[in-house]
Protein backbone atom coordinates (compact mmCIF):
# COMPACT_ATOMS: atom_id res chain seq x y z
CA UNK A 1 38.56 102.34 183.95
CA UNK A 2 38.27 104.86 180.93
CA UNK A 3 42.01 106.86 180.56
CA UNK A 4 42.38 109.11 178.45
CA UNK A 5 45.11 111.53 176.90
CA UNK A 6 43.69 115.15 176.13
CA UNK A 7 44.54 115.42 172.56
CA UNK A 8 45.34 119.52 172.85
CA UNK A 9 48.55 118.50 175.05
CA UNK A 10 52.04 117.99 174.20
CA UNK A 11 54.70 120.07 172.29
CA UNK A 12 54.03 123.32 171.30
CA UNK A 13 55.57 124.43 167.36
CA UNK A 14 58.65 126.12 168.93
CA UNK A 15 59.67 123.01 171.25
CA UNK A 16 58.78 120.51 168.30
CA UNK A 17 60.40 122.66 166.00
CA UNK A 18 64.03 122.74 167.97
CA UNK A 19 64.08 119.11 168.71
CA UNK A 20 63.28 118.47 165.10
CA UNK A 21 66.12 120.40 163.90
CA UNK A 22 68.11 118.71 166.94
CA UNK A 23 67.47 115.00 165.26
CA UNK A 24 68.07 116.21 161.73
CA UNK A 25 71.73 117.60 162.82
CA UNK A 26 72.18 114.09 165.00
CA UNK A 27 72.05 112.00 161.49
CA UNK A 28 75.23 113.92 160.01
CA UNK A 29 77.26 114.37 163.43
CA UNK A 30 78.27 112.32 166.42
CA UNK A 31 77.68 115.04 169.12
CA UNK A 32 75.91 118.08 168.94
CA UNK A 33 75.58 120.78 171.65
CA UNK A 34 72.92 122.23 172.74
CA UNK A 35 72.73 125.67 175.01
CA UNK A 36 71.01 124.57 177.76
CA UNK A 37 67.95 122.11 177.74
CA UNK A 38 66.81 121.93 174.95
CA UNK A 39 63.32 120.99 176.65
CA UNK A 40 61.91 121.22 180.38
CA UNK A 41 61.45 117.63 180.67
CA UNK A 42 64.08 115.27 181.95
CA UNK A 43 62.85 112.15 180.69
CA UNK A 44 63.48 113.89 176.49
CA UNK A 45 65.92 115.34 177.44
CA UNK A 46 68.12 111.36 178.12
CA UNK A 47 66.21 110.38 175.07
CA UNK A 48 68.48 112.76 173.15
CA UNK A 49 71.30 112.43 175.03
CA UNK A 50 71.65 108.52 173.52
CA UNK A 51 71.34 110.14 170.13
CA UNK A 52 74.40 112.40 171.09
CA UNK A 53 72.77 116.04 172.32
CA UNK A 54 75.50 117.36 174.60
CA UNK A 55 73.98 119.96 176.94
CA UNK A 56 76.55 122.83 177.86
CA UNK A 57 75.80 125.92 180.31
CA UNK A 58 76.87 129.78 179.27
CA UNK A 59 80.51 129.09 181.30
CA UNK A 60 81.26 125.75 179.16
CA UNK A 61 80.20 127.97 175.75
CA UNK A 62 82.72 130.37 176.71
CA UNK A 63 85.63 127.68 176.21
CA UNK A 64 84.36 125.67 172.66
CA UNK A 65 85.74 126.49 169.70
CA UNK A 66 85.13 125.33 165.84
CA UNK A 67 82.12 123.46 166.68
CA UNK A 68 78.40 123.51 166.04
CA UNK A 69 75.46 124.48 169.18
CA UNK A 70 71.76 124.60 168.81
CA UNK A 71 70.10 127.23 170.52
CA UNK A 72 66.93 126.04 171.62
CA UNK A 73 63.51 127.51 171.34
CA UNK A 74 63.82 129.88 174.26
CA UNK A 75 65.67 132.03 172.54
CA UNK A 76 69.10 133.65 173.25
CA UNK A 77 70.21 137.17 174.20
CA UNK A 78 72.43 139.13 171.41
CA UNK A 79 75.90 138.09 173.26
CA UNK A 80 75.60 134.36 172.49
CA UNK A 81 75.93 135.35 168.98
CA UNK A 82 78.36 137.77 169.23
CA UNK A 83 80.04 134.73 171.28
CA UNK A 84 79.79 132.56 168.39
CA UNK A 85 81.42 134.61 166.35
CA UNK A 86 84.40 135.45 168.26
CA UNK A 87 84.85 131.31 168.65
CA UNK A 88 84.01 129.96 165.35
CA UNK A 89 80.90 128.25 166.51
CA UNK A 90 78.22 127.41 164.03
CA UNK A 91 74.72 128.23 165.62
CA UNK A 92 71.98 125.83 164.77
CA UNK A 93 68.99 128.85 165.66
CA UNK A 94 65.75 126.57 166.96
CA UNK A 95 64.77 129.65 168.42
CA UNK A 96 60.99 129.89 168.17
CA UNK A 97 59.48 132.25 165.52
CA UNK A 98 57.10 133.85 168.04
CA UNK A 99 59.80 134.30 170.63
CA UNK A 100 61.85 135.82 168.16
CA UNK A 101 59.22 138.10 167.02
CA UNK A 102 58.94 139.23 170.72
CA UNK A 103 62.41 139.61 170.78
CA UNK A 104 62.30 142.82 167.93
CA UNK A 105 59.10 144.20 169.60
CA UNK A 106 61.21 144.30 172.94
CA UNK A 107 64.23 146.06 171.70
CA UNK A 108 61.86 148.14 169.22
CA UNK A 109 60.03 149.43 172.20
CA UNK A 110 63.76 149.77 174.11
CA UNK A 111 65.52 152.31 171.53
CA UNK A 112 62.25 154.06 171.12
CA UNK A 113 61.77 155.37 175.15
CA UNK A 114 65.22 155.49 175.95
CA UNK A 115 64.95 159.09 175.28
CA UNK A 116 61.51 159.49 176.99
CA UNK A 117 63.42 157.51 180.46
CA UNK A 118 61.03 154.77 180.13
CA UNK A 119 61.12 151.64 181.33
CA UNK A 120 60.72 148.29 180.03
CA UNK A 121 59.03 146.09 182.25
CA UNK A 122 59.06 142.07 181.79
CA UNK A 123 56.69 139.64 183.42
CA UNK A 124 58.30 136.26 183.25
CA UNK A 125 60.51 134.17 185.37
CA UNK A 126 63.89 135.40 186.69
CA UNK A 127 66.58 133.48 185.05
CA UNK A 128 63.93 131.90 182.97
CA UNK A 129 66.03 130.81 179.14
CA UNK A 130 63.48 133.11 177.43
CA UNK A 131 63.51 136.25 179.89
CA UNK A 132 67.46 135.88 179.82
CA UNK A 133 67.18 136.70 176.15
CA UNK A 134 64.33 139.41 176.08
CA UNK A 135 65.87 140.98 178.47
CA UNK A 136 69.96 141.05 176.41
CA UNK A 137 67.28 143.14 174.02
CA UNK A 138 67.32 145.55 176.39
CA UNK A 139 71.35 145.68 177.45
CA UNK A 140 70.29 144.06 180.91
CA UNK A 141 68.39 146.72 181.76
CA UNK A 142 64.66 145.75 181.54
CA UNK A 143 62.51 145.37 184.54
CA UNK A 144 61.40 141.35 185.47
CA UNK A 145 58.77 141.00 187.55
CA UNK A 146 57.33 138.07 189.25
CA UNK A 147 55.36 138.39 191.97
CA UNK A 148 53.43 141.15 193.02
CA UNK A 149 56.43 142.01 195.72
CA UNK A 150 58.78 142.33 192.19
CA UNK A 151 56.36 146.01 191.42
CA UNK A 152 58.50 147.91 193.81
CA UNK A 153 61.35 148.00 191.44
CA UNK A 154 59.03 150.10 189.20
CA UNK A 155 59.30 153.96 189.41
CA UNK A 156 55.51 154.56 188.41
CA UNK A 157 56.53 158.29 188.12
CA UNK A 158 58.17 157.19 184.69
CA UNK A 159 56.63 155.71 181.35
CA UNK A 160 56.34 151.63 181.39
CA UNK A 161 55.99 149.59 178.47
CA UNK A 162 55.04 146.02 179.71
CA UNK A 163 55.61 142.58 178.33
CA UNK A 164 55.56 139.05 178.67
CA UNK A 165 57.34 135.58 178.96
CA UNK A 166 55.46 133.82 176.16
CA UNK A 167 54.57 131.00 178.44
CA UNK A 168 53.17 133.16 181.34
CA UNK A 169 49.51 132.80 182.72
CA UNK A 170 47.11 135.03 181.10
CA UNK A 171 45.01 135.76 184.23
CA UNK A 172 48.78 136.58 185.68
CA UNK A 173 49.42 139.12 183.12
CA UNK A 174 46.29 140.96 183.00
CA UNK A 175 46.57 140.92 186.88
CA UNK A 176 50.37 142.37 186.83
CA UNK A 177 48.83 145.23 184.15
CA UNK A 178 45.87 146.34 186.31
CA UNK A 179 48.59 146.86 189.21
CA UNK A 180 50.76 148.79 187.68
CA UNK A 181 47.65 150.42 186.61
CA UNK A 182 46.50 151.40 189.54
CA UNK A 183 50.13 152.36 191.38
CA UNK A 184 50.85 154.64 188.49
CA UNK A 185 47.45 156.25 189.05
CA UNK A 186 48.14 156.69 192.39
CA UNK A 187 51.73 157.85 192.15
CA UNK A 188 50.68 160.82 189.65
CA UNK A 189 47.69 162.05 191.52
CA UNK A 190 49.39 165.28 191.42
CA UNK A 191 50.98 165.20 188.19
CA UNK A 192 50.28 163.89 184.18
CA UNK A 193 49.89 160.61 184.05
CA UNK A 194 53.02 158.77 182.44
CA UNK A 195 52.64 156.81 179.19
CA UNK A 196 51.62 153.08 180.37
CA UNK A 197 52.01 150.51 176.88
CA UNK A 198 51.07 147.30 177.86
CA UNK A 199 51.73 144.22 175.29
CA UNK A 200 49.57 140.67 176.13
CA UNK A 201 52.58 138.94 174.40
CA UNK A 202 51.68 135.43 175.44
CA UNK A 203 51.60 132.71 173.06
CA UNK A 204 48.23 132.04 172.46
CA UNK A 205 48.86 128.23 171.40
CA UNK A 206 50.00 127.93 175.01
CA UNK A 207 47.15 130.50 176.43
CA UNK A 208 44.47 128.51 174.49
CA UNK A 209 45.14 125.57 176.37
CA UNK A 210 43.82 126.87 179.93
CA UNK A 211 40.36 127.15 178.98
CA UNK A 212 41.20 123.67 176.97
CA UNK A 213 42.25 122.14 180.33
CA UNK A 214 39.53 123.86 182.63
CA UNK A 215 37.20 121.31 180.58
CA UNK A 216 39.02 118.40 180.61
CA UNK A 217 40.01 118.35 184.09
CA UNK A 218 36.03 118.56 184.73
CA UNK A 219 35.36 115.56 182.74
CA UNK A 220 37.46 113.17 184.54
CA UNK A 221 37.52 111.51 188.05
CA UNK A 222 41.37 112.14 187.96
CA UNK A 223 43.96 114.12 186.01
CA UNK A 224 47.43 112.75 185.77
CA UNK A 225 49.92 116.00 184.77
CA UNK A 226 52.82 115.01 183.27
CA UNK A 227 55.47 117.93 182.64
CA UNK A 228 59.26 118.04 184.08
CA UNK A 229 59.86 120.06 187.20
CA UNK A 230 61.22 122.45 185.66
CA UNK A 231 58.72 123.95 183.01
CA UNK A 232 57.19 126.97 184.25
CA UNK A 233 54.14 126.68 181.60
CA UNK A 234 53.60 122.97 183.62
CA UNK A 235 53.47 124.69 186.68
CA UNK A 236 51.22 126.90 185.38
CA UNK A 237 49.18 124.58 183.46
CA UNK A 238 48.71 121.97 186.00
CA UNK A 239 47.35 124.84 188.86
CA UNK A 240 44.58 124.99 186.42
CA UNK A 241 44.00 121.39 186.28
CA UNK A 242 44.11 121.46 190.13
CA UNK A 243 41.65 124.55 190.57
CA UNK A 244 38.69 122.44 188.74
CA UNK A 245 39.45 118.61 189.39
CA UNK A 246 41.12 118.81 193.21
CA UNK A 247 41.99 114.75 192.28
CA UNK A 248 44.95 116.27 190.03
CA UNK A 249 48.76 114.61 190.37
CA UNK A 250 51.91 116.08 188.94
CA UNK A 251 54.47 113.77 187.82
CA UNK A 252 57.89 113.82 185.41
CA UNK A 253 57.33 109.99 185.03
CA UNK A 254 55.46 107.03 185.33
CA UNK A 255 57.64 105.68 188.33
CA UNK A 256 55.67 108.07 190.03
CA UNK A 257 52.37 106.57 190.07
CA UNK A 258 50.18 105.68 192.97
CA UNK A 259 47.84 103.14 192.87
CA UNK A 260 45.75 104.99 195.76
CA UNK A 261 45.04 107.74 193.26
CA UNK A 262 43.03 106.10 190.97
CA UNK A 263 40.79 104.08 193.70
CA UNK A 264 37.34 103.88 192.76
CA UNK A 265 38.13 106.09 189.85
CA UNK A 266 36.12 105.18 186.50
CA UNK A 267 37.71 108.03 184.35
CA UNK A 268 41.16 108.97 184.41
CA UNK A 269 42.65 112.15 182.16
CA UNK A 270 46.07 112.64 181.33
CA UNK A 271 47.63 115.72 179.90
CA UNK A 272 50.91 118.01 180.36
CA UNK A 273 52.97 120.61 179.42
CA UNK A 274 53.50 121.99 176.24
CA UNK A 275 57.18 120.58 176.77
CA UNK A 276 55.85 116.66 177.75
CA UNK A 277 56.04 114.63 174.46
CA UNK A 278 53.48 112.63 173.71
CA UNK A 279 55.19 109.20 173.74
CA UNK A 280 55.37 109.75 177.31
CA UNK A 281 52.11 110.71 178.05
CA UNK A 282 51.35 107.47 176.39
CA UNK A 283 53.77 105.48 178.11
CA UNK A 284 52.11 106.72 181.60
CA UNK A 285 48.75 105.92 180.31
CA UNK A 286 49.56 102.21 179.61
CA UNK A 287 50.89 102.00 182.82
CA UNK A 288 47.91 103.41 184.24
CA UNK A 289 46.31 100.54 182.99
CA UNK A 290 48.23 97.96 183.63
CA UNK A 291 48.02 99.29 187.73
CA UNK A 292 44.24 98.98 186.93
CA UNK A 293 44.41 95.42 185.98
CA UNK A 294 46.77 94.42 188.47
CA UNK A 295 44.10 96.14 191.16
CA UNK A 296 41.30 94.01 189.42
């Protein structure tokens, strides 16, 4: 049996960037803290807890004082530095460039309709690290939407400026924009049509990799996704794996293996999330074939 890991998987910059600068700071201090995972993937995440990353929620930031917290790649919202200051906390910014980048075109686009009563519009997660921060570009007052169910918190009678989470689905996006589209059309049948700005502001080293996976997933008898729970881009990532190779298993580890899955199988794919490291992806392909040889 032929495995193989796809080569166009693994960290993207901003996640290898943060836990980069993470492992620098670790070599001059006992404990550092770190705002939240600093990555979507348990199994890193106690890799760099033995090196001495403390992870802290918003509530436990609120009591530290005279002390030094990375803010991951996700990005933060204006009050966590305003925070900082207040405490004497040194921020370690691992904030990704393009997420930052978003960040100014959000709150650019903000002060310039407030006057026009426009609304900015955010398609991403709810509660998602990086939507919690676009949006604190906005004073809390951007729109996030979801699901299709989240358009009804849009008045379509009013100008929309629409962006994204940087990890979103493309297809998802462009879906979202020819909705609100077609609801503002329809809401202004009688009336002139409200300006409608929508921004495709999705990362294209994640958005590249759906077409990337479409083809490996086809070339394989099974794909093995590896990608914590908790990553939205894995989620999103392995339902395109799924579409084209129905033999596709999510797992966060290689404990989670079935020997069933790979019966009969002559090529097996592995790939994940542009939060799964690549030592694991290794790690679950040498156990992948060490079930083969114990099958044999």
């Amino acid at each position: 049996m032929n495995v193989t890991i796809d080569k166009n998987s693994g960290y993207c910059f901003g996640v290898e960037f943060a836990i980069q600068m993470a492992e620098d700071e670790m070599e001059n201090c006992k404990e550092l803290y770190c705002l939240g995972d600093i990555v979507h993937n348990g199994m890193e995440v106690k890799r760099l807890y033995e090196k001495g990353l403390r992870i802290i929620d918003r509530d436990q930031l609120q009591e530290l004082r005279d002390c030094k917290v990375l803010i991951r790649a996700h990005g933060e919202p204006p009050e966590t530095y305003k925070l900082a200051l207040e405490n004497n906390i040194e921020l370690i910014d691992a904030s990704c460039p393009v997420v930052l980048k978003l960040q100014n075109r959000v709150k650019h686009a903000f002060d310039s309709t407030k006057n026009e009563d426009g609304q900015i519009v955010i398609y991403g997660q709810q509660g998602h690290a990086e939507v919690i921060g676009l949006a604190g570009q906005t004073r809390g007052e951007a729109i996030i939407v979801t699901t299709e169910e989240d358009l009804a918190k849009i008045d379509f009678r009013k100008p929309v400026t629409l962006f994204s989470q940087t990890t979103k689905s493309t297809k998802g996006f462009y879906h979202i924009k020819a909705l609100i589209e077609e609801r503002m059309q329809q809401a202004n049948q009688d009336s002139t049509l409200p300006a409608f700005d929508a921004n495709d502001s999705i990362c294209r080293q994640v958005s590249n990799r759906e077409p990337q996976l479409t083809k490996f997933s086809a070339e394989h008898d099974v794909i093995v996704f590896v990608s914590g729970k908790k990553s939205s881009n894995g989620k999103a990532l392995y339902s395109v794996c799924k579409q084209h190779n129905p033999n596709s298993y999510f797992i966060e580890s290689e404990e989670e293996l079935e020997k069933a899955w790979f019966t009969n199988a002559t090529s097996v794919g592995i790939c994940g999330a542009t939060s799964t490291p690549m030592w694991l992806m290794q790690q679950v392909a040498d156990s992948i074939k060490k079930l083969n040889t114990e099958v044999a």
